[in-house]
Protein backbone atom coordinates (compact mmCIF):
# COMPACT_ATOMS: atom_id res chain seq x y z
CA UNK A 1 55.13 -38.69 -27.63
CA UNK A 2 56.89 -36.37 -29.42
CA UNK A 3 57.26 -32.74 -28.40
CA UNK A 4 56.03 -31.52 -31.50
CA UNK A 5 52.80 -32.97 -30.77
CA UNK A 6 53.20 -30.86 -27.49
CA UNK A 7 53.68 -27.48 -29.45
CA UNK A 8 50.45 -28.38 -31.46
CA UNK A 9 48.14 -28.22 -28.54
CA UNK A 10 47.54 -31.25 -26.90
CA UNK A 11 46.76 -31.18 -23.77
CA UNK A 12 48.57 -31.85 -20.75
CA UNK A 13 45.95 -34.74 -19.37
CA UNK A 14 46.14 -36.31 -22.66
CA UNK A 15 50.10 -36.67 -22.23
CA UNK A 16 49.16 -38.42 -18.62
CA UNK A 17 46.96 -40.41 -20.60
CA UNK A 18 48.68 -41.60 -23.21
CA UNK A 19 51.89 -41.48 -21.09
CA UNK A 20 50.72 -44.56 -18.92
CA UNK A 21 48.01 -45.88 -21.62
CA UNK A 22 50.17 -48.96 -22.25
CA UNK A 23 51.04 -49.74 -19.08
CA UNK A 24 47.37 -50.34 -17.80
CA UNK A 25 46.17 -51.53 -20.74
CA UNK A 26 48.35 -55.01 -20.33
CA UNK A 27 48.66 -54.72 -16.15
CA UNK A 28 48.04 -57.99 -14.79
CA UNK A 29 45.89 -57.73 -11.14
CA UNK A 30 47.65 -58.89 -8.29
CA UNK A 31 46.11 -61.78 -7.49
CA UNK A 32 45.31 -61.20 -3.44
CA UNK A 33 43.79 -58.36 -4.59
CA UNK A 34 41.78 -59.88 -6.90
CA UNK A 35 40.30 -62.73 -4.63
CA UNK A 36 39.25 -60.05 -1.92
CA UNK A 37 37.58 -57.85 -4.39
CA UNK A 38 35.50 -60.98 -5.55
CA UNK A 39 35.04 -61.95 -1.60
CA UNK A 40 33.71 -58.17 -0.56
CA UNK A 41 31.55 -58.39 -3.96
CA UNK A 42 29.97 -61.84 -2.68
CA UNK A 43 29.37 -60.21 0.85
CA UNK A 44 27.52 -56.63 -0.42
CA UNK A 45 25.60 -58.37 -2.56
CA UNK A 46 23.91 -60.12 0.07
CA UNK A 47 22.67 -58.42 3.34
CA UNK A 48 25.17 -55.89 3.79
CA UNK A 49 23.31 -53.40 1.57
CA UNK A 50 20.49 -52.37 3.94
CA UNK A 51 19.97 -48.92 3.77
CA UNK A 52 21.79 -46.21 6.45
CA UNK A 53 21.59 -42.69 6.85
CA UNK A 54 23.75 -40.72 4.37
CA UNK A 55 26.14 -39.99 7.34
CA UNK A 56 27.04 -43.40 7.99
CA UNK A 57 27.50 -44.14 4.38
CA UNK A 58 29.87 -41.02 3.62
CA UNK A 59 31.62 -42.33 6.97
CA UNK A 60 31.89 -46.22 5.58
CA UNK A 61 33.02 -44.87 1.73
CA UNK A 62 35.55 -42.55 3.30
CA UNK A 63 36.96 -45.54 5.92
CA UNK A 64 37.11 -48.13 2.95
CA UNK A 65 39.26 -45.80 0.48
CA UNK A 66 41.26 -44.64 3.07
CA UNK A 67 42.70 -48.74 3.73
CA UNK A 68 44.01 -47.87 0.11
CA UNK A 69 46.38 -45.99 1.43
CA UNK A 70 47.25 -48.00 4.99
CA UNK A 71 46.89 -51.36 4.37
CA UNK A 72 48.03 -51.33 1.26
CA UNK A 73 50.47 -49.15 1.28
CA UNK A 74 53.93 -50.05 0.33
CA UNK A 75 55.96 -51.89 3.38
CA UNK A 76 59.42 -50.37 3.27
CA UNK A 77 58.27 -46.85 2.72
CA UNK A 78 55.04 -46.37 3.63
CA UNK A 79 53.77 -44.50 0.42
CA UNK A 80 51.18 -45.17 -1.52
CA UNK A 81 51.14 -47.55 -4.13
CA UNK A 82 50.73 -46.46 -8.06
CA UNK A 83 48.12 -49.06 -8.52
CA UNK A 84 46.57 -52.05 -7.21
CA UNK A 85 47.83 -54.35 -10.67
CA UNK A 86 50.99 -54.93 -11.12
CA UNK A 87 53.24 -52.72 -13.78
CA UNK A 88 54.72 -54.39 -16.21
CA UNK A 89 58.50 -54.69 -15.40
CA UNK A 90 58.22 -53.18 -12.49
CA UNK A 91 55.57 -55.16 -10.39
CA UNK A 92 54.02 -53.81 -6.98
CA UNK A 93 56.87 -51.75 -5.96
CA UNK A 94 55.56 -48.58 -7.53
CA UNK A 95 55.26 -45.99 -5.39
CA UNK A 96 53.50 -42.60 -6.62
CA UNK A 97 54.79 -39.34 -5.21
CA UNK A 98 51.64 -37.17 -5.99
CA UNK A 99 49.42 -40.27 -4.79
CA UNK A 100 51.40 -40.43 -1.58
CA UNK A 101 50.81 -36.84 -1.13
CA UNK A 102 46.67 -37.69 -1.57
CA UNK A 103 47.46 -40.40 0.82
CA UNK A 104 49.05 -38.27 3.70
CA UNK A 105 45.89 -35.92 3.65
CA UNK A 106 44.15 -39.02 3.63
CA UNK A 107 45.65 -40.32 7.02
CA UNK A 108 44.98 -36.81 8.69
CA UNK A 109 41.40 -37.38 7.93
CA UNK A 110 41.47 -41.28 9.80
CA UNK A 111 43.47 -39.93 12.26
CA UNK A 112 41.03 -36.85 13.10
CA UNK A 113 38.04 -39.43 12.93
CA UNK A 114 40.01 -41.59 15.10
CA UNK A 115 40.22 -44.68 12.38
CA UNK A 116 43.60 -44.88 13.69
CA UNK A 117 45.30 -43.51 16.69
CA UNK A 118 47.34 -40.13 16.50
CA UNK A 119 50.79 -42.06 17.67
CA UNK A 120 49.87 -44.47 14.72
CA UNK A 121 49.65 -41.83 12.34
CA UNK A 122 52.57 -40.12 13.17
CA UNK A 123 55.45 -43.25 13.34
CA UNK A 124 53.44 -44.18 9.90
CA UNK A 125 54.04 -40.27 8.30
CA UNK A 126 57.94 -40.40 9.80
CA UNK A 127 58.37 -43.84 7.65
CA UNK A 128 57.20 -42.55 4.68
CA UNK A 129 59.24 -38.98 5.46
CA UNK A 130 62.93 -40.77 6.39
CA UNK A 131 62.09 -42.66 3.39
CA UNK A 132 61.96 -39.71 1.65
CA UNK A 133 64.73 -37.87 2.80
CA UNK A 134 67.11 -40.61 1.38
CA UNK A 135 65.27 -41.32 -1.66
CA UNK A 136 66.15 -40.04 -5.31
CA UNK A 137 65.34 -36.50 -5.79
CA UNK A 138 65.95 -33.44 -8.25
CA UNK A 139 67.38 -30.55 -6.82
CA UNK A 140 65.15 -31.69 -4.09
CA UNK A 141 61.97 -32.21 -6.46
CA UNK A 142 61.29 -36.08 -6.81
CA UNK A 143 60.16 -38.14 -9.87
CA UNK A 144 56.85 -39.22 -10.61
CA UNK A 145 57.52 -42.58 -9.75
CA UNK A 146 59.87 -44.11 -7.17
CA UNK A 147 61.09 -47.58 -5.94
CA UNK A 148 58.81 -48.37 -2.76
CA UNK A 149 61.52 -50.79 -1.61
CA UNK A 150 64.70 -48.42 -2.57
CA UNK A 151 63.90 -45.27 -3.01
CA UNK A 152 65.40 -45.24 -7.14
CA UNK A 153 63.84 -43.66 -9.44
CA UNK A 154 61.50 -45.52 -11.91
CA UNK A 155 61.18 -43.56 -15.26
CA UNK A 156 57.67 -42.26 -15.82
CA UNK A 157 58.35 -42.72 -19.66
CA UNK A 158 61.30 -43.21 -21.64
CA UNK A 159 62.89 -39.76 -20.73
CA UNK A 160 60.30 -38.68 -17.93
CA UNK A 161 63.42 -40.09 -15.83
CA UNK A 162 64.37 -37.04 -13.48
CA UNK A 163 62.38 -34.34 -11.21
CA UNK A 164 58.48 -34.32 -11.32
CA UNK A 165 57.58 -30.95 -10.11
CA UNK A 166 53.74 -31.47 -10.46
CA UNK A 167 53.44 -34.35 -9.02
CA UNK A 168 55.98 -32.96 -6.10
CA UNK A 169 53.74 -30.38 -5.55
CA UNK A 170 50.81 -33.13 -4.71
CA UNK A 171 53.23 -34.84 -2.09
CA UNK A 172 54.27 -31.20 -0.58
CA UNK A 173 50.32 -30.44 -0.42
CA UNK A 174 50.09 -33.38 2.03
CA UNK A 175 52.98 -32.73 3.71
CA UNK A 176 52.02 -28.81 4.67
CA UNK A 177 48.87 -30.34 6.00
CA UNK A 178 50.37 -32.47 8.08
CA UNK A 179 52.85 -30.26 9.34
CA UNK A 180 49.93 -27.46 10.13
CA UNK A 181 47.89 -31.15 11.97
CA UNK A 182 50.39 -32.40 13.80
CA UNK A 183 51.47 -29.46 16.05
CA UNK A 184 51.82 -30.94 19.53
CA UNK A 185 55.05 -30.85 21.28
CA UNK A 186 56.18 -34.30 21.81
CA UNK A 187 59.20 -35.67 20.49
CA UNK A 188 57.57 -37.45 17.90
CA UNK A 189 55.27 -34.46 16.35
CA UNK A 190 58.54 -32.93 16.88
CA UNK A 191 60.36 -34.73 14.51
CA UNK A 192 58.38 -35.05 12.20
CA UNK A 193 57.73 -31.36 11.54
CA UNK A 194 60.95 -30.69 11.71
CA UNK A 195 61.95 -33.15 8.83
CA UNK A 196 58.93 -31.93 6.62
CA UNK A 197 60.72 -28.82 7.01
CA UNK A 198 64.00 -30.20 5.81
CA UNK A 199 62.19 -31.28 2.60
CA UNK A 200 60.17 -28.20 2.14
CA UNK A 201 63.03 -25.78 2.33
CA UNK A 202 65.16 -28.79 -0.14
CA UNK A 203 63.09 -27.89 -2.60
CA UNK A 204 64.20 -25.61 -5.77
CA UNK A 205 60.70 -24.47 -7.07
CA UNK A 206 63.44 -22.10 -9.22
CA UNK A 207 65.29 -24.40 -10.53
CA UNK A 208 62.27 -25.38 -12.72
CA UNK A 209 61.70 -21.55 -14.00
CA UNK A 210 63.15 -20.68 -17.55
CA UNK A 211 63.28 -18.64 -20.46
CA UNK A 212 64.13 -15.49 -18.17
CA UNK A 213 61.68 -16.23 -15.62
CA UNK A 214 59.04 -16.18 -18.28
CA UNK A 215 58.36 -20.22 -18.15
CA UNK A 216 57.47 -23.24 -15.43
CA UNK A 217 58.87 -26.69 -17.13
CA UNK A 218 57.22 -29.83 -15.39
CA UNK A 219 60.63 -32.11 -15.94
CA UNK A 220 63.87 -32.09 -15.62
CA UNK A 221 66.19 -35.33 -15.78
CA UNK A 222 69.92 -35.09 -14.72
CA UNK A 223 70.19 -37.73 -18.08
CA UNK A 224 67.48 -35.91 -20.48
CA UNK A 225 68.04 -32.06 -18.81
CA UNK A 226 64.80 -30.44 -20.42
CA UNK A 227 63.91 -32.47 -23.58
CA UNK A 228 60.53 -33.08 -22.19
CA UNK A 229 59.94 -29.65 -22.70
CA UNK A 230 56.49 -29.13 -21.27
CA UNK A 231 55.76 -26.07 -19.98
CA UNK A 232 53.11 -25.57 -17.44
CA UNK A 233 50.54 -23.48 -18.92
CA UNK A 234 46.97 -23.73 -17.47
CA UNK A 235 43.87 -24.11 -17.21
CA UNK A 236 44.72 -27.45 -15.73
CA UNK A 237 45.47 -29.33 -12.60
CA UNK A 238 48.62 -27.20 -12.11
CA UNK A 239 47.82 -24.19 -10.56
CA UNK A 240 48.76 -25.66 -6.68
CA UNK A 241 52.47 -26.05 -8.60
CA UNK A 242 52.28 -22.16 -8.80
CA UNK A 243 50.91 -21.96 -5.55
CA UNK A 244 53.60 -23.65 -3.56
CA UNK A 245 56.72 -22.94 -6.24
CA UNK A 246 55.84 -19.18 -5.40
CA UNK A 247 55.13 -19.91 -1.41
CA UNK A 248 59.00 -21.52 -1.19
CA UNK A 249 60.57 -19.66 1.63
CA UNK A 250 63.69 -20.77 -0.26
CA UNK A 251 64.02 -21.36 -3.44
CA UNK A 252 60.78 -19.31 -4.63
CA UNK A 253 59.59 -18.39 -8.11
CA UNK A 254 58.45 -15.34 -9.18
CA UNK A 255 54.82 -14.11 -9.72
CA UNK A 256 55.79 -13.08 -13.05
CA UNK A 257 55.90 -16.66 -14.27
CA UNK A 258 52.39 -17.23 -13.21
CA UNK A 259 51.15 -14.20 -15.29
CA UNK A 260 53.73 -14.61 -18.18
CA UNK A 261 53.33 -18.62 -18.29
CA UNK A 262 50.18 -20.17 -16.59
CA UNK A 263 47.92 -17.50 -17.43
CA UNK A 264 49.00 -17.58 -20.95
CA UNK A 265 47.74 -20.37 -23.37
CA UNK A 266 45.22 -21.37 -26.01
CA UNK A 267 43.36 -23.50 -23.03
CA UNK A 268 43.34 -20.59 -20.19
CA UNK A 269 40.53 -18.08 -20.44
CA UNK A 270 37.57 -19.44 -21.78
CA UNK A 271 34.28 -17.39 -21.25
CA UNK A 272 31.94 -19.40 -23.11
CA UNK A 273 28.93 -21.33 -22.62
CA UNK A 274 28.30 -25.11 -22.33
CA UNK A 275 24.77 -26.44 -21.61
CA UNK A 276 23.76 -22.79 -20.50
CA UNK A 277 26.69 -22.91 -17.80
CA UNK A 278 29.50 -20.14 -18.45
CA UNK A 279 33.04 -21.36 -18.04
CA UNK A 280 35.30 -19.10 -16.92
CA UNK A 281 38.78 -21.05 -18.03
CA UNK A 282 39.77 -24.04 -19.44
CA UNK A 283 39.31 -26.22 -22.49
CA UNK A 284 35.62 -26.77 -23.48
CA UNK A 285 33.29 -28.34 -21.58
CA UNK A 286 35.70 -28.27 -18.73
CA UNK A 287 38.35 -30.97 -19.26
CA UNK A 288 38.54 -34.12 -16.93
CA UNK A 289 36.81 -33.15 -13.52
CA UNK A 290 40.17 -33.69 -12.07
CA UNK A 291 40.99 -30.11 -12.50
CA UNK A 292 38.77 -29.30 -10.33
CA UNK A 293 40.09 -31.47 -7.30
CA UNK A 294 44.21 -32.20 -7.23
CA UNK A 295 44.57 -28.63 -6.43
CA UNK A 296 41.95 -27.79 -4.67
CA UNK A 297 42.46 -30.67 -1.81
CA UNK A 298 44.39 -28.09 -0.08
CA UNK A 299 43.32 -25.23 -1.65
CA UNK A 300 39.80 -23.78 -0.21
CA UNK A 301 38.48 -22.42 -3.56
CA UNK A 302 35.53 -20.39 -1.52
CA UNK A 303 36.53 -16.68 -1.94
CA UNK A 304 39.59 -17.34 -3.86
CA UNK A 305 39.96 -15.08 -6.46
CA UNK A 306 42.50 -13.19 -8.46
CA UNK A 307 42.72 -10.97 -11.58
CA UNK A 308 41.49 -14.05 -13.55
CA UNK A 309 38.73 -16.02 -12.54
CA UNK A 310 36.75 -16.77 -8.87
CA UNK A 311 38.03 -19.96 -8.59
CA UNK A 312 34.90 -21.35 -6.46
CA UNK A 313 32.43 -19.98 -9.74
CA UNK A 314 35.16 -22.41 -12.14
CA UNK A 315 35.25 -25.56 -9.96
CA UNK A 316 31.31 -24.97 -9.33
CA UNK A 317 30.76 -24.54 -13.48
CA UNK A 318 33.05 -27.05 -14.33
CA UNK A 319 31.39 -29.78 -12.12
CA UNK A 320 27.59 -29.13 -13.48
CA UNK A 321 29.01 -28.95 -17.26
CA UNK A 322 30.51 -32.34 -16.27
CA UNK A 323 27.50 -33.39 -14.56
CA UNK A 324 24.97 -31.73 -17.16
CA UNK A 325 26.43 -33.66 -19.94
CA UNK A 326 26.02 -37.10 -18.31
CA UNK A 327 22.05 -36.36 -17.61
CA UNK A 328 21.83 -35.39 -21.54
CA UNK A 329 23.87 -38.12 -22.25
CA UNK A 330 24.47 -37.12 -26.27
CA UNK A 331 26.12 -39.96 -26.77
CA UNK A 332 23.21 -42.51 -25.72
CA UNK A 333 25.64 -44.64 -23.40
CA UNK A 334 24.13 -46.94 -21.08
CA UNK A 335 23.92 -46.18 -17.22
CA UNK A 336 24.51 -42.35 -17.45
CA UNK A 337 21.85 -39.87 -15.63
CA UNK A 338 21.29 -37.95 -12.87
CA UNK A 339 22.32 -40.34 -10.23
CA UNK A 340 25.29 -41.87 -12.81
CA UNK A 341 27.35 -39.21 -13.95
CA UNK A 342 31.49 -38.28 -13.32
CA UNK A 343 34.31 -38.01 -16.49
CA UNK A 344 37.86 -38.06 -15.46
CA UNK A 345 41.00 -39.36 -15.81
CA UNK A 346 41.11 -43.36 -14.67
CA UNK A 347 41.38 -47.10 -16.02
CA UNK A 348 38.86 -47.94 -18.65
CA UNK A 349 38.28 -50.74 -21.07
CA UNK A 350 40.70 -50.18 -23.59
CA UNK A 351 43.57 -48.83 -21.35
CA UNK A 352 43.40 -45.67 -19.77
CA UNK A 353 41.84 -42.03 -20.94
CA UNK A 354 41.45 -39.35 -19.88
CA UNK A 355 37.73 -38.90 -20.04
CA UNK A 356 35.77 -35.58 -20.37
CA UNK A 357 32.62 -34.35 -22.43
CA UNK A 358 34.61 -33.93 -25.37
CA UNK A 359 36.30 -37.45 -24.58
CA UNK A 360 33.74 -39.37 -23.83
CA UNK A 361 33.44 -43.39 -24.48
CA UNK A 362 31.05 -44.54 -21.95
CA UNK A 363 33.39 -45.06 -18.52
CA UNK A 364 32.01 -43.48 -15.82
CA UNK A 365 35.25 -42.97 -12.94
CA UNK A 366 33.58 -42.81 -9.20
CA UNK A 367 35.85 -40.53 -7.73
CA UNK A 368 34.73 -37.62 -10.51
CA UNK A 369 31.32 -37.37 -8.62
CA UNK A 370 32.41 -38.37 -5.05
CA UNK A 371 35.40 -36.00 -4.87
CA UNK A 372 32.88 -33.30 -6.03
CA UNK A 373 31.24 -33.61 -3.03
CA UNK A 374 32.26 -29.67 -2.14
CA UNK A 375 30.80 -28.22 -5.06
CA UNK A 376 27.43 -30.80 -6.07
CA UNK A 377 26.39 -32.53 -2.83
CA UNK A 378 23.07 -33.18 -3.91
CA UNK A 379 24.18 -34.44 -7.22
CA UNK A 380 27.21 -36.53 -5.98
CA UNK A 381 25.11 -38.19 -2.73
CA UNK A 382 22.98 -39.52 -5.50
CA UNK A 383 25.64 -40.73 -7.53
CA UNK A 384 27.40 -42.44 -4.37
CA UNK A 385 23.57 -43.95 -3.24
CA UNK A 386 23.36 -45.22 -7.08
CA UNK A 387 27.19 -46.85 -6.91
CA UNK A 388 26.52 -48.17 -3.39
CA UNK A 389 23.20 -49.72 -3.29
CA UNK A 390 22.42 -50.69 -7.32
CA UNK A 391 26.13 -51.41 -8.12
CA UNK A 392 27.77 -52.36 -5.41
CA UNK A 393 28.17 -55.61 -6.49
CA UNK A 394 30.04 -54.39 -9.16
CA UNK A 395 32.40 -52.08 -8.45
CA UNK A 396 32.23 -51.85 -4.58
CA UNK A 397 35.46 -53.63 -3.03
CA UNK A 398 38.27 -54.39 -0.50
CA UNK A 399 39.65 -50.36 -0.81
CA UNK A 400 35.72 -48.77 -1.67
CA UNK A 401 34.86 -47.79 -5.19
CA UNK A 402 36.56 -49.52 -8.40
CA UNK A 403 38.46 -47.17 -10.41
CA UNK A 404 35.73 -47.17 -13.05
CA UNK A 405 33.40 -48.74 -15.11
CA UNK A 406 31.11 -48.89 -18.32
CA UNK A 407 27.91 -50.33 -18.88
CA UNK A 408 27.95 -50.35 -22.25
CA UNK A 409 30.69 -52.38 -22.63
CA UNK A 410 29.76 -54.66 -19.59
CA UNK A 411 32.84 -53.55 -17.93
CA UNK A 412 33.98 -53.08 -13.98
CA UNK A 413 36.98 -52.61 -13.19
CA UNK A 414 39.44 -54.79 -10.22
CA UNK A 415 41.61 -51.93 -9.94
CA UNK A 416 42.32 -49.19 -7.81
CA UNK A 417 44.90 -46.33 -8.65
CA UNK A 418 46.02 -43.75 -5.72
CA UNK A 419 45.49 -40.57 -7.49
CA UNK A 420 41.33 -41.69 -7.65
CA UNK A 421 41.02 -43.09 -4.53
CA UNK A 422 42.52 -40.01 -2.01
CA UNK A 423 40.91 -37.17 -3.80
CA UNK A 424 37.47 -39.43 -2.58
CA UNK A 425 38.42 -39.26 0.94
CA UNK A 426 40.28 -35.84 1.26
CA UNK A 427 37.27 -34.27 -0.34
CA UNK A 428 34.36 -35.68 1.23
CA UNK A 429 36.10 -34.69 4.25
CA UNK A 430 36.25 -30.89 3.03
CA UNK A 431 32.67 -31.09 2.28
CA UNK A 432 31.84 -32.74 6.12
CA UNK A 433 33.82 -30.17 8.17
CA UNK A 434 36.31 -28.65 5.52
CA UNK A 435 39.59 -29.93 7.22
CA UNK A 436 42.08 -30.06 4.53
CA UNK A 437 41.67 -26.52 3.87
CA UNK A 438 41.81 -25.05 7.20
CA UNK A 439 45.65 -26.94 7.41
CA UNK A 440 46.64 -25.79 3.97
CA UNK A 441 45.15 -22.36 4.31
CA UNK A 442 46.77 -21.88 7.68
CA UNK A 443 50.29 -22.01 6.32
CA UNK A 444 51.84 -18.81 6.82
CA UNK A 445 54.17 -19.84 3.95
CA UNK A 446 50.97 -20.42 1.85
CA UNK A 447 49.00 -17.42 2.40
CA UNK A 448 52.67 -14.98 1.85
CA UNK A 449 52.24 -17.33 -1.79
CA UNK A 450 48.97 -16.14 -2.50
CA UNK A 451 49.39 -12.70 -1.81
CA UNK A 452 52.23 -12.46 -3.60
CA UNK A 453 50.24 -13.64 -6.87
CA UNK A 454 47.71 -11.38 -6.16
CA UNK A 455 45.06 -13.44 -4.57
CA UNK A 456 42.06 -12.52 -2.58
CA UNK A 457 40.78 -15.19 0.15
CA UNK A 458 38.66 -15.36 3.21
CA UNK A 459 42.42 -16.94 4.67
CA UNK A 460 44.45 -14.29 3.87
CA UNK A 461 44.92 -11.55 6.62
CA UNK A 462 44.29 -8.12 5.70
């Protein structure tokens, strides 16, 4: 994609989108995967569908997802796998960095409902962290997308070759939480704090600030330096970027780049609104519903606030204009309604899209309901009783929910990808007892961060 096309407005999910498009649309499953999909479909669609209280059923969706990222995850690092199909070229040894990120918040929450043991955890987090500390990086920020087996780079896109610091920001939000979990003083918890502190302070939030402080850029490749080009203007899934590239106890940005870059663009304020729901920022309609979660995994958006927007009242908004539209359903699909409803970014028929009410082709993607848990509970329980007991058979397999699927098109999906499947588990569990957030908002690091962008929160000492 050219950068001109950038300058003309489009928007930064659509470059994910289209950015990977081609990739998914020829990915061939992997075919153990494949056969235990069909073998759990086969099982559910017998007796193991009786009905249970809506406790036990967040507890068996959470459990499922979560053996995404543990028994699948990649053998020689311990991160999480891109996808459960095979990339062209580069077969199952795609590792995401932001994915692995969803994936350590994912193993706090199995270890804190004792899935797996703490010990377990922790010698699994220290794989995945040494791994780390000797893979490629950036001026400590890593790439998109790394070799599980040798830590090398694997180029995102043609000159998406270099640092990542979105997606970098995803794997640091994990990390802080697992540094703020893991606090006892044994020589393994030890350890393993201290090395998350080794790549915390590593990495040069500044390096990625431009223009004289007045820009964020998302890449930079020691081969390509900045022809990517991409600044990180918002409303999008960006603003945790901000959050931790300002909370750096080393290499810090500066608040005026939030005010000068994020808070300035076409897409930021909005003010208008959508099915008698007032948005305060962002596209129309909202955007993907992934806005609404990558962020805000770690971030507790109840009481956060600043000179913009109460960030609870956009994530809130956002999810019934998302929600609203599929009841409505303008576009006549099949399956859409009150208890079958969730547009985001995922796998669909014809490759991958970034679906939202102005992008809308049918595919419903399950983690845009279930990771709205937080904000909808009524809403998304129905959508997760509607996926569980009437499709199940469908789209329920060996790591929980199927990417996505659309009824019109009599299509399921076999795949999984990491960036749907943890914000399912990490956010159900900040719904259920609101874990994440106490970790993430406990950082002292953090809370000096939002303060000095001029936040208000409930976290933030006064």
């Amino acid at each position: 994609m050219s950068n001109s096309l950038f300058k003309k407005g489009i928007f930064s999910w659509l470059l994910l989108s289209l950015s990977i498009f081609s990739i998914a649309q020829v990915a061939t499953p992997v075919e153990k995967n494949k056969s235990n999909i069909s073998s759990v479909h086969s099982q559910l669609s017998t007796a193991n569908r009786q009905p249970i209280s809506d406790s036990a059923l967040l507890d068996l969706v959470q459990k499922q997802t979560f053996k995404y990222f543990w028994d699948f995850s990649h053998p020689v690092s311990g991160l999480a796998r891109e996808r459960s199909n095979d990339t062209p070229a580069y077969g199952n040894e795609v590792v995401t960095i932001g994915g692995s990120g969803f994936g350590i918040m994912a193993i706090i929450v199995a270890t804190d409902r004792h899935w797996i043991t703490r010990d377990t955890a922790v010698k699994h987090l220290l794989k995945e962290v040494n791994f780390l500390l000797k893979a490629n990086s950036y001026h400590g920020i890593f790439p998109h997308w790394l070799n599980g087996a040798t830590g090398i780079t694997i180029p995102f896109s043609r000159k998406d070759d270099g640092a990542d610091i979105v997606e970098t920001s995803y794997l640091f939000e994990g990390l802080l939480c697992a540094r703020q979990y893991f606090n006892q003083q044994n020589p393994l918890e030890n350890q393993l704090r201290n090395k998350i502190k080794w790549l915390w302070t590593g990495a040069e939030w500044n390096w990625h600030q431009r223009d004289q402080g007045n820009s964020l850029y998302w890449h930079w490749s020691p081969n390509n330096g900045w022809a990517m080009n991409f600044e990180i203007r918002g409303w999008n899934e960006c603003l945790i970027t901000y959050v931790l590239g300002a909370s750096s106890p080393t290499y810090p940005i500066t608040e005026n780049v939030y005010h000068k870059c994020w808070a300035v663009s076409n897409h930021f304020i909005n003010g208008r609104t959508y099915y008698g729901i007032k948005l305060p920022l962002g596209f129309d309609y909202g955007g993907p519903l992934f806005f609404a979660h990558y962020s805000f995994m770690g971030l507790d958006p109840h009481g956060l606030k600043d000179r913009y927007a109460d960030y609870w009242e956009q994530n809130y908004n956002h999810t019934l204009i998302n929600y609203k539209h599929c009841v409505i359903n303008p576009n006549h699909f099949k399956g859409y309604g009150e208890n079958c409803w969730g547009l985001t970014a995922s796998d669909t028929y014809d490759g991958y899209n970034a679906q939202s009410p102005t992008n809308d082709f049918g595919t419903i993607t399950p983690s845009a309901a279930l990771s709205s848990f937080p904000y909808t509970p009524e809403y998304s329980m129905k959508a997760l009783k509607h996926f569980y007991y009437d499709l199940g058979d469908k789209i329920w397999g060996n790591y929980g929910f199927v990417d996505a699927f659309n009824e019109s098109k009599n299509w399921y999906a076999e795949s999984y990808l990491a960036i749907d499947e943890g914000p399912i588990v990490v956010m159900i569990e900040n719904y259920r007892s609101g874990l994440l957030w106490k970790l993430f908002m406990s950082s002292p690091e953090i809370q000096s961060g939002l303060v000095k962008l001029g936040y208000e929160s409930q976290w933030l000492k006064k």
